[in-house]
C-alpha atoms as a PDB file:
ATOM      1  CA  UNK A   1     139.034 -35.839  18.523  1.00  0.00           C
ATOM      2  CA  UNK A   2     136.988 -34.511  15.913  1.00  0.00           C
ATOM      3  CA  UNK A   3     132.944 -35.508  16.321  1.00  0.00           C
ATOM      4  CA  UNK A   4     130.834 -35.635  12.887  1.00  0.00           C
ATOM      5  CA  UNK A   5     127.051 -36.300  13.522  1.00  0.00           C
ATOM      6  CA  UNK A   6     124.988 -37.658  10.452  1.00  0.00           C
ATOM      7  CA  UNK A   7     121.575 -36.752  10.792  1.00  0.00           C
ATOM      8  CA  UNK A   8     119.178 -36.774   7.976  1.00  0.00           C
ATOM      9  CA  UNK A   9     115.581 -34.501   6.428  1.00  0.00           C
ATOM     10  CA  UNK A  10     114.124 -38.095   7.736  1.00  0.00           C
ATOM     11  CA  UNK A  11     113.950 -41.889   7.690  1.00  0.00           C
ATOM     12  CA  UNK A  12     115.631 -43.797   4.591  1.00  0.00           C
ATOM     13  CA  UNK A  13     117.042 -41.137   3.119  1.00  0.00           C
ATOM     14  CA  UNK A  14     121.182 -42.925   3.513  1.00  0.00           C
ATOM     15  CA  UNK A  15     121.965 -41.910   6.752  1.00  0.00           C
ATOM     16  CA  UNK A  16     123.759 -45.494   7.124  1.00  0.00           C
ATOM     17  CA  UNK A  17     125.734 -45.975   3.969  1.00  0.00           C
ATOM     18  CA  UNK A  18     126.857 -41.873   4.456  1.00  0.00           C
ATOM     19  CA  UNK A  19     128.023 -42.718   7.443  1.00  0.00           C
ATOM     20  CA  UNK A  20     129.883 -45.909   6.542  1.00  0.00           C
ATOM     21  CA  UNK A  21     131.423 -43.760   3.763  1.00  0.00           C
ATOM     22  CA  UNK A  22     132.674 -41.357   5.943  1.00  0.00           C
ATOM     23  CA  UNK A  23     134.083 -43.418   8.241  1.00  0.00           C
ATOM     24  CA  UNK A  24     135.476 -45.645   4.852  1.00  0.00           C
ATOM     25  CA  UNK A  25     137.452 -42.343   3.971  1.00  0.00           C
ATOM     26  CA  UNK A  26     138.333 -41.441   7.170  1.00  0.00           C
ATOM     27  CA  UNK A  27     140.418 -45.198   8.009  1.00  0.00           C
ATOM     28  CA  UNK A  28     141.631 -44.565   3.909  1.00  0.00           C
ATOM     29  CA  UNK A  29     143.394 -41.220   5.473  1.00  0.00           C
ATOM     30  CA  UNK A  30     144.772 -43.888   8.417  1.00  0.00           C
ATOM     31  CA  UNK A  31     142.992 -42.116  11.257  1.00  0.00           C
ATOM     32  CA  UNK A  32     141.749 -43.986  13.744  1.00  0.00           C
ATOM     33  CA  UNK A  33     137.461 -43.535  13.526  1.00  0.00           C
ATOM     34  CA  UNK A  34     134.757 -44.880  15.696  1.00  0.00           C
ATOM     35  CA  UNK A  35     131.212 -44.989  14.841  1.00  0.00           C
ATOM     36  CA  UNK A  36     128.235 -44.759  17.476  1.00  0.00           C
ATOM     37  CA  UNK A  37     125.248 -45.407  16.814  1.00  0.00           C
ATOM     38  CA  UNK A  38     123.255 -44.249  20.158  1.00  0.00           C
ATOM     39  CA  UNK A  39     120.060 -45.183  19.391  1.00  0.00           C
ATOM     40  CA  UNK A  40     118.799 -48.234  17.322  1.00  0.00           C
ATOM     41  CA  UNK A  41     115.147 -49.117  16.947  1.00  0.00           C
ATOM     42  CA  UNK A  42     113.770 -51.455  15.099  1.00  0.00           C
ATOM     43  CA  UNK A  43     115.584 -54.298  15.842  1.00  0.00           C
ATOM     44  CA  UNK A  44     115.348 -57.213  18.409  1.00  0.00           C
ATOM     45  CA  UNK A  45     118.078 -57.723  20.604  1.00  0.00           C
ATOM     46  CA  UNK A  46     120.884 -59.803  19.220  1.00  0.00           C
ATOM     47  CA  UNK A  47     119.837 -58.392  15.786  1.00  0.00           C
ATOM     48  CA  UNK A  48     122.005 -56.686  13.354  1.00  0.00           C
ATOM     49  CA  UNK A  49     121.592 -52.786  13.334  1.00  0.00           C
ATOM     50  CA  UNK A  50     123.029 -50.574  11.217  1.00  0.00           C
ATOM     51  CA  UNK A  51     125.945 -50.880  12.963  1.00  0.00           C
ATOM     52  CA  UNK A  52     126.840 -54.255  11.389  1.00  0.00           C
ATOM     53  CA  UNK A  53     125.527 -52.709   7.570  1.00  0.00           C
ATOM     54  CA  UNK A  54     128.821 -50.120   8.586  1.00  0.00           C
ATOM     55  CA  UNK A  55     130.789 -53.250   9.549  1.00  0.00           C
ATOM     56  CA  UNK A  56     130.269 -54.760   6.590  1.00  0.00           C
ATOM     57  CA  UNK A  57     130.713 -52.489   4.083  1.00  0.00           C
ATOM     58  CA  UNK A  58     133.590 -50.790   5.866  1.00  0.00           C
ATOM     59  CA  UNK A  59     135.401 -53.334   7.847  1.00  0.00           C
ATOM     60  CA  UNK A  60     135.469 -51.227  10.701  1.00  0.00           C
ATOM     61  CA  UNK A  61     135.046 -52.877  13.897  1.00  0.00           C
ATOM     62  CA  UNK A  62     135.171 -50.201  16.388  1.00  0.00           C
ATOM     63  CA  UNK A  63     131.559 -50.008  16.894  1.00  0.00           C
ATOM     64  CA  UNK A  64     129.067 -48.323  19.590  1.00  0.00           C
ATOM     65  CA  UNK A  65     125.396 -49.135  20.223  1.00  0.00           C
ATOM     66  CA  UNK A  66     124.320 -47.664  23.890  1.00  0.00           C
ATOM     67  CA  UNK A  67     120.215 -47.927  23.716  1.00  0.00           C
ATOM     68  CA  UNK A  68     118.157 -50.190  21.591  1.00  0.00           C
ATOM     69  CA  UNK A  69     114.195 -50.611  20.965  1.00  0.00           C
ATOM     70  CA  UNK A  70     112.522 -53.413  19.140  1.00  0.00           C
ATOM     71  CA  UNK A  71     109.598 -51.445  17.717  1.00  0.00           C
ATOM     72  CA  UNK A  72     110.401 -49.343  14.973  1.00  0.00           C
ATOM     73  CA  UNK A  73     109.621 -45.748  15.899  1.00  0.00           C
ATOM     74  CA  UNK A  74     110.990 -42.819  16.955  1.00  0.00           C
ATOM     75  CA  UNK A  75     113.144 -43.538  20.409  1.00  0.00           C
ATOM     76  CA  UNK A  76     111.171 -41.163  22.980  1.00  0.00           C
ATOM     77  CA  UNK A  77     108.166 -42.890  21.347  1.00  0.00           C
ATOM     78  CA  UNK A  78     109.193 -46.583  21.577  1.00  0.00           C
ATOM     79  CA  UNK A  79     110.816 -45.669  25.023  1.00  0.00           C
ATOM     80  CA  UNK A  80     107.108 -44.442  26.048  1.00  0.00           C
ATOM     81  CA  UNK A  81     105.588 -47.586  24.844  1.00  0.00           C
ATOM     82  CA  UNK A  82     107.566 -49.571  27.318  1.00  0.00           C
ATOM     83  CA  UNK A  83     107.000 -47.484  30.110  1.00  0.00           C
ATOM     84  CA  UNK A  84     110.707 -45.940  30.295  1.00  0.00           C
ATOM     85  CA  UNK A  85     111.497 -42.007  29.872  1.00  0.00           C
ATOM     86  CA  UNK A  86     114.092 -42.637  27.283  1.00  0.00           C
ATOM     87  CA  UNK A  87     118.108 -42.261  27.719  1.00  0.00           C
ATOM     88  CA  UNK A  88     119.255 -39.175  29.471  1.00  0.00           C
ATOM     89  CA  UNK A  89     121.643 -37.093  27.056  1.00  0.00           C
ATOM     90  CA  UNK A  90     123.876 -36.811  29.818  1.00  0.00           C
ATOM     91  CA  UNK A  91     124.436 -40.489  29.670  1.00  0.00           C
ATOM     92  CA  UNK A  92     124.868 -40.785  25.944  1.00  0.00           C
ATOM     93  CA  UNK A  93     127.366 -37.835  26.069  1.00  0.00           C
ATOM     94  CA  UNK A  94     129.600 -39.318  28.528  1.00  0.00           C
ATOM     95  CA  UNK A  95     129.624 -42.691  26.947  1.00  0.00           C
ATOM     96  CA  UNK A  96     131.030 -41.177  23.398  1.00  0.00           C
ATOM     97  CA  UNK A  97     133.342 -38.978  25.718  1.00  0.00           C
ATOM     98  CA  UNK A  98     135.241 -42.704  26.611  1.00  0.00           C
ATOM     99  CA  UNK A  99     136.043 -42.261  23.014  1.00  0.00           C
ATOM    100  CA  UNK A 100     138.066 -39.414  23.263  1.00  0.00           C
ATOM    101  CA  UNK A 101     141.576 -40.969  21.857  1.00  0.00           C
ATOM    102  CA  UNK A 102     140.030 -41.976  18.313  1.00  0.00           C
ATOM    103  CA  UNK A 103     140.872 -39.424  15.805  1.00  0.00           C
ATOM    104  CA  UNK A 104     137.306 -39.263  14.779  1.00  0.00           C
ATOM    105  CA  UNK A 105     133.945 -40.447  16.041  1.00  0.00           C
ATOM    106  CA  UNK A 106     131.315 -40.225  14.074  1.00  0.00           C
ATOM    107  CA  UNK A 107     127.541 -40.517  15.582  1.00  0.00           C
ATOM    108  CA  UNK A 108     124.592 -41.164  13.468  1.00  0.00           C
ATOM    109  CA  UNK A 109     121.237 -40.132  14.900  1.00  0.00           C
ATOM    110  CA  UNK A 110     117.675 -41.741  14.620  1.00  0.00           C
ATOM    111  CA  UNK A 111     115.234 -40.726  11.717  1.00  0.00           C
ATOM    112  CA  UNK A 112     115.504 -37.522  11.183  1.00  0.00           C
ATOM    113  CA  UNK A 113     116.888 -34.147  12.794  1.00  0.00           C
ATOM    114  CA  UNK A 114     114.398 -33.917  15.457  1.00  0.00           C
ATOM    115  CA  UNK A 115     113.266 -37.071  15.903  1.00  0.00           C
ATOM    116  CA  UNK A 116     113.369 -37.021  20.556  1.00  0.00           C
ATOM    117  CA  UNK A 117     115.455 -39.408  22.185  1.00  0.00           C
ATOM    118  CA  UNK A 118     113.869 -39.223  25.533  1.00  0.00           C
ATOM    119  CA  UNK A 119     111.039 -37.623  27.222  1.00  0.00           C
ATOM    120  CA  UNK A 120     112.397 -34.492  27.856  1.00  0.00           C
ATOM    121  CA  UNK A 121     112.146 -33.499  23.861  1.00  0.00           C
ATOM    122  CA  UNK A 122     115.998 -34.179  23.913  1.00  0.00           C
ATOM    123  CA  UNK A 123     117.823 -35.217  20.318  1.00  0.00           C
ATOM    124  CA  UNK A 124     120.471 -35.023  18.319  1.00  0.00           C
ATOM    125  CA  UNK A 125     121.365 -31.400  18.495  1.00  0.00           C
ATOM    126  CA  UNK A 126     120.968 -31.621  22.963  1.00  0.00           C
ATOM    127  CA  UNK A 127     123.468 -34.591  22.156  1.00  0.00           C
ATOM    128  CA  UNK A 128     125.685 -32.234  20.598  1.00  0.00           C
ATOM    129  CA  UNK A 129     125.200 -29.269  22.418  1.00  0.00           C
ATOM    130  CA  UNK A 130     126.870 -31.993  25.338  1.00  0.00           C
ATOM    131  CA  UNK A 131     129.576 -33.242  23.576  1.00  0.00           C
ATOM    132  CA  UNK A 132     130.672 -29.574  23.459  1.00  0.00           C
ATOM    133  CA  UNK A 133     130.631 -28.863  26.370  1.00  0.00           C
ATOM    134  CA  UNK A 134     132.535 -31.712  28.452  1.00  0.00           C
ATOM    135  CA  UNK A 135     134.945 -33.148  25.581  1.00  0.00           C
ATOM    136  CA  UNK A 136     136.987 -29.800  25.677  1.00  0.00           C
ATOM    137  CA  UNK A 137     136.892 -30.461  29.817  1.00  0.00           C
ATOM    138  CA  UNK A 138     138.396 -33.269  29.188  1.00  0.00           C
ATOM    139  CA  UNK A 139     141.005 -32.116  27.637  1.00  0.00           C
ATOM    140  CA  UNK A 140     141.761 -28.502  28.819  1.00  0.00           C
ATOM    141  CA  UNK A 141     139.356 -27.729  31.928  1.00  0.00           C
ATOM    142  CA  UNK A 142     141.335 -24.620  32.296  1.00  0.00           C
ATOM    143  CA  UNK A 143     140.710 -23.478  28.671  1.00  0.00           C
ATOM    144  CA  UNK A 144     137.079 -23.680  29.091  1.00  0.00           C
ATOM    145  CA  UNK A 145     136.681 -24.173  25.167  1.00  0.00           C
ATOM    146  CA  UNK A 146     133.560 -25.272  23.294  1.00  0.00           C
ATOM    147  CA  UNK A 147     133.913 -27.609  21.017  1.00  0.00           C
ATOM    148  CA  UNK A 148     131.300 -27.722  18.454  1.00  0.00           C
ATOM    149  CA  UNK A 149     130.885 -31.233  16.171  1.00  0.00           C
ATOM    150  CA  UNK A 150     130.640 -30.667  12.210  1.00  0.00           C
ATOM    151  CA  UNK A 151     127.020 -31.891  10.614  1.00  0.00           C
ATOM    152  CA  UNK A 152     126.365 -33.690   7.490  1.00  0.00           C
ATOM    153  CA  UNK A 153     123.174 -33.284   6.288  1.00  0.00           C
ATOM    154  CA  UNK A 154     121.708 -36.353   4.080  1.00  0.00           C
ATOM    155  CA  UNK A 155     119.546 -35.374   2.194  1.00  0.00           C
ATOM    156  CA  UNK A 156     117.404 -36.931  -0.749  1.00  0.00           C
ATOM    157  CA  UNK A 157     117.439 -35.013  -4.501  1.00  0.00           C
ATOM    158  CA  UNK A 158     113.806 -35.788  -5.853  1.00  0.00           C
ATOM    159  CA  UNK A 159     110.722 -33.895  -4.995  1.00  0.00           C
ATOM    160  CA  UNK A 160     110.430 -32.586  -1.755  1.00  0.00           C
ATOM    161  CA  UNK A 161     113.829 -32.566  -1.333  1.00  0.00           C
ATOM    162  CA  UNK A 162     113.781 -28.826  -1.243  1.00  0.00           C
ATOM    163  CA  UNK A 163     111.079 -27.927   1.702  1.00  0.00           C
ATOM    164  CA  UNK A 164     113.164 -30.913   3.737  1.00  0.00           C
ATOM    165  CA  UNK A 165     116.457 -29.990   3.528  1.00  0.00           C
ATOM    166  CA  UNK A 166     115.117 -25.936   4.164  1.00  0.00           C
ATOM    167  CA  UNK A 167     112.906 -27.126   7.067  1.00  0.00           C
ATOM    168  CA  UNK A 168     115.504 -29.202   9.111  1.00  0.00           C
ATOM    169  CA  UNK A 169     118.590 -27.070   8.135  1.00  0.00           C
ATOM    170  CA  UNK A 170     116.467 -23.966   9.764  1.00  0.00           C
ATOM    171  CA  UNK A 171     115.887 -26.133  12.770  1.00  0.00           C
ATOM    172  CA  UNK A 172     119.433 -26.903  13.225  1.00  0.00           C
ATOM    173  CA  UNK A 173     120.187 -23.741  12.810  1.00  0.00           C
ATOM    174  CA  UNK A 174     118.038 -22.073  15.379  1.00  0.00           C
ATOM    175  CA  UNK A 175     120.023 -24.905  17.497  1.00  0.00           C
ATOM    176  CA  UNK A 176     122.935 -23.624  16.789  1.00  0.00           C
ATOM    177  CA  UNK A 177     123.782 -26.501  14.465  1.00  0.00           C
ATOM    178  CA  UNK A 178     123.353 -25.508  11.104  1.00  0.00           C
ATOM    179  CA  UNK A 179     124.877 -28.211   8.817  1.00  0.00           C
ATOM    180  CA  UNK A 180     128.488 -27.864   7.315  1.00  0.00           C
ATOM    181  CA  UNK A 181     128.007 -30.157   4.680  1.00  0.00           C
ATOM    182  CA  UNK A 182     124.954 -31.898   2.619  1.00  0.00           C
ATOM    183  CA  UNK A 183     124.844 -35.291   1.264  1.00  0.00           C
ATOM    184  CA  UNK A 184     123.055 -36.727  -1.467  1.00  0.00           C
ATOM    185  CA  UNK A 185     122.287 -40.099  -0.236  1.00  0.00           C
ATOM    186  CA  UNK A 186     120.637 -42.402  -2.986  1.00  0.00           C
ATOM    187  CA  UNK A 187     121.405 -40.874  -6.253  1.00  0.00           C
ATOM    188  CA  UNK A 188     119.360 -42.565  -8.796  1.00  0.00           C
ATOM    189  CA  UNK A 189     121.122 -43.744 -11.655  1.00  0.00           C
ATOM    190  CA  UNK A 190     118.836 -42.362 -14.167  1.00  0.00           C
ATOM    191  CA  UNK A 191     118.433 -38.932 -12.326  1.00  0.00           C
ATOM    192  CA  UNK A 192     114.588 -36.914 -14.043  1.00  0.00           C
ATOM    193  CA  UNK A 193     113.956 -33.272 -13.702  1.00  0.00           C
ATOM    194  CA  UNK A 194     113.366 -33.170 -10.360  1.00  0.00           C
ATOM    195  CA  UNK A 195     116.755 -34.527  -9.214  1.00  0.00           C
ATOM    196  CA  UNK A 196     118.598 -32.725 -11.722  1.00  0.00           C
ATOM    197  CA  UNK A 197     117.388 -29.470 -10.906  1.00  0.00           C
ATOM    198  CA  UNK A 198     117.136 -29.804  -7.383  1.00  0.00           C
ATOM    199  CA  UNK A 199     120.993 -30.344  -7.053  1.00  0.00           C
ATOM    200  CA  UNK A 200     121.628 -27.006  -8.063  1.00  0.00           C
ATOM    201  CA  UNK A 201     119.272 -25.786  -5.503  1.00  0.00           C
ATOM    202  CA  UNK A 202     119.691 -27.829  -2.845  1.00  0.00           C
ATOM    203  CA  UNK A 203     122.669 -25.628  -1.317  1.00  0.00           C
ATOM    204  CA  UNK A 204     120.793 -22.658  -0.844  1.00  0.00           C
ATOM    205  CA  UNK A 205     118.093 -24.327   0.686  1.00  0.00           C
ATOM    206  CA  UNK A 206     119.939 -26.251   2.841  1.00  0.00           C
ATOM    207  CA  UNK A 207     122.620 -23.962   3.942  1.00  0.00           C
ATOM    208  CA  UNK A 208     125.587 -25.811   3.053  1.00  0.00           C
ATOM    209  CA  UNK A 209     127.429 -26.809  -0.018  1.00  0.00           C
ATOM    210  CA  UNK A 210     126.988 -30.482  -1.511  1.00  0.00           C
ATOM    211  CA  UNK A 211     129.935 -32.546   0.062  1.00  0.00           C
ATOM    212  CA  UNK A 212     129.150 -36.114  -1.206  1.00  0.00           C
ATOM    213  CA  UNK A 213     126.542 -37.832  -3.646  1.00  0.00           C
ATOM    214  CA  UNK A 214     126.384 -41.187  -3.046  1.00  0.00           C
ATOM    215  CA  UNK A 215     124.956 -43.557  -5.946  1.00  0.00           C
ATOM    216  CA  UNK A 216     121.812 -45.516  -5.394  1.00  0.00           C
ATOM    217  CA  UNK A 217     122.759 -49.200  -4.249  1.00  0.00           C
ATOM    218  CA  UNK A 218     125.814 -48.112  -2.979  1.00  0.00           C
ATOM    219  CA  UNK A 219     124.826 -50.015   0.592  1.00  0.00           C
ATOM    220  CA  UNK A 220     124.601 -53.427  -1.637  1.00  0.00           C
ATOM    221  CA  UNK A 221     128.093 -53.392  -2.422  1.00  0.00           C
ATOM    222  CA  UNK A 222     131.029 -55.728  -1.144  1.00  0.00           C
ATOM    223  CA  UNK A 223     133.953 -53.846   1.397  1.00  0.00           C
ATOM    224  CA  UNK A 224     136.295 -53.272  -0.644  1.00  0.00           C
ATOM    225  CA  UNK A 225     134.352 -51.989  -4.129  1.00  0.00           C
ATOM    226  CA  UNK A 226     132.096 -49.951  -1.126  1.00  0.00           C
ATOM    227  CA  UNK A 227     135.618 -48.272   0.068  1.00  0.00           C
ATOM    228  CA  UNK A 228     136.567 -46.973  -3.017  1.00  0.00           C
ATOM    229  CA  UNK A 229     133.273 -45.667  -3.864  1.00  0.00           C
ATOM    230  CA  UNK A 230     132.897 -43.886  -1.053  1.00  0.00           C
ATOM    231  CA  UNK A 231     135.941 -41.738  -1.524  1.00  0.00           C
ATOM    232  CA  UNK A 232     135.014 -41.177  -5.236  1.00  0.00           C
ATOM    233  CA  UNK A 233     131.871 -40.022  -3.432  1.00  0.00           C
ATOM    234  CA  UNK A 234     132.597 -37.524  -1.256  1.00  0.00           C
ATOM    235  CA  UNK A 235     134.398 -33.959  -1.775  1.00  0.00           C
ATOM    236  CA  UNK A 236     137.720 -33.574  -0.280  1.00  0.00           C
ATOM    237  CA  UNK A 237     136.631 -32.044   2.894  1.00  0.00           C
ATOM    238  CA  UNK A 238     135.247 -34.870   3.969  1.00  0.00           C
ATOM    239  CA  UNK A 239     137.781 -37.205   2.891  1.00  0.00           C
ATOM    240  CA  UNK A 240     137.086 -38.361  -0.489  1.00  0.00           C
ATOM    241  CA  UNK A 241     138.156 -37.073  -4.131  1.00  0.00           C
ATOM    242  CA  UNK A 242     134.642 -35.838  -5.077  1.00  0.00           C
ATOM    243  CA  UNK A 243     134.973 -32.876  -7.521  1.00  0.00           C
ATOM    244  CA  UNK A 244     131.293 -31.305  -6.416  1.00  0.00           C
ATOM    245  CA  UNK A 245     130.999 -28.572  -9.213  1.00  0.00           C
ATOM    246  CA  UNK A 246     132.341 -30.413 -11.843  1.00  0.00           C
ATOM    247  CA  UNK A 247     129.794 -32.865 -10.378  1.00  0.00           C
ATOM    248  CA  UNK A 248     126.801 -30.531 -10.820  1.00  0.00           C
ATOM    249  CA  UNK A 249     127.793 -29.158 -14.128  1.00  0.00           C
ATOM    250  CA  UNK A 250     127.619 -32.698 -15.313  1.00  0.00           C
ATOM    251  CA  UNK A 251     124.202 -33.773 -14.362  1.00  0.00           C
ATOM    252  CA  UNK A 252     122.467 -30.654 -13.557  1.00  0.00           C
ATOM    253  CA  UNK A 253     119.520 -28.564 -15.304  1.00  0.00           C
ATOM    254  CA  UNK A 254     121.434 -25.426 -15.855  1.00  0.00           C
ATOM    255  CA  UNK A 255     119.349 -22.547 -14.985  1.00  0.00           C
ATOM    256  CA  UNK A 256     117.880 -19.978 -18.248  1.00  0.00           C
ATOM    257  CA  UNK A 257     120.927 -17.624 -17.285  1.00  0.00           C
ATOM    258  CA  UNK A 258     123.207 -20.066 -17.347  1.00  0.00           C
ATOM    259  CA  UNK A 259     122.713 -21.962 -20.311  1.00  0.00           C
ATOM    260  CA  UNK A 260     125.502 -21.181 -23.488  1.00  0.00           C
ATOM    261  CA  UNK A 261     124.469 -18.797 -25.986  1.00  0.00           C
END
């Protein structure tokens, strides 16, 4: 089984429809992909999550929701508010481990990189640092292997973009999960100087190469017109066609040096 986790620099920034996308490319490929979602806030019981956007754009039905808090915050925080300490990583862990005959399972976090689950200032990356430890158990106990999930970064392209995507690549890094792969999650269709510049930067502030821009309104689409997007959308490492250079050449600011003579 191979684990992606899609965190983001924050909140809104197309954690959702990247993750639909990959999963879009993924079932294109016929592999067989699951898609957790561990924690949802935000919604009422009963409600549809973000879950159901993946659902709909995708098709997919193999869908996992373990913890869910009406009030929109951060989970430790709306977990506080109710007088609970928040799910125990442990738990979360072994719930995605029942997984372990997909091809793929791809988690999405909460907000943003750091955002806690729980009380014990436990996220994403303790969620990960989990996985790889008992999934290879699983598997091989007597190999005693770590297996360590691939991270997509999403990241926005207008101002700010920068100091995000350097801040909570750092982080993940220090955590020993430094991102394989960014994602430009709501490209505007009229990109300004900010965007266009920023996509040539945006690697080397990030850590990672750009694996997948994904055009604004891309999450109102029907299924089928969403499928095909998403593999024009993302490189092929992560499934899709996406020529990434040819990509940048196209709509980026070239830099004084690199502008014809």
């Amino acid at each position: 089984m191979k684990i992606i986790v899609v965190t983001g620099t924050g909140t809104g920034v197309g954690k959702t429809v990247t993750t639909a996308a990959l999963a879009a490319c993924a079932m294109q490929a016929g592999q067989r992909v699951a898609v957790v979602k561990p924690i949802q806030t935000g919604e009422l019981p009963g409600a549809p999550g973000d879950l159901a956007e993946i659902q709909r754009l995708t098709g997919l039905s193999d869908l996992h929701e373990f913890v869910r808090y009406a009030e929109p915050l951060a989970p430790a925080t709306a977990a506080r508010r109710l007088g609970e300490p928040g799910p125990a990583i442990e738990d979360l862990a072994d719930s995605i481990a029942e997984l372990s005959d997909r091809d793929v399972v791809l988690i999405e976090g909460a907000g943003g990189a750091l955002v806690r689950f729980n009380n014990q200032d436990q996220g994403i990356c303790e969620l990960a640092a989990r996985l790889g430890q008992i999934l290879p158990e699983l598997a091989a106990p007597e190999k005693h292997r770590r297996c360590t999930p691939d991270v997509v970064l999403v990241v926005n392209a207008g101002l700010g973009a920068l100091h995000d995507a350097a801040v909570t690549a750092a982080a993940l890094d220090v955590r020993g999960f430094g991102p394989q792969h960014l994602v430009i999650g709501d490209w505007p269709a009229e990109p300004g100087l900010a965007e266009r510049c920023n996509l040539l930067d945006l690697p080397s502030y990030g850590g990672a190469a750009v694996g997948g821009v994904l055009p604004s309104g891309a999450g109102r689409l029907a299924e089928q017109e969403f499928r095909a997007l998403a593999v024009r959308s993302l490189t092929p490492t992560l499934g899709g066609t996406l020529d990434a250079p040819e990509f940048i050449r196209a709509h980026a600011v070239p830099r004084p040096d690199e502008r014809e003579t």
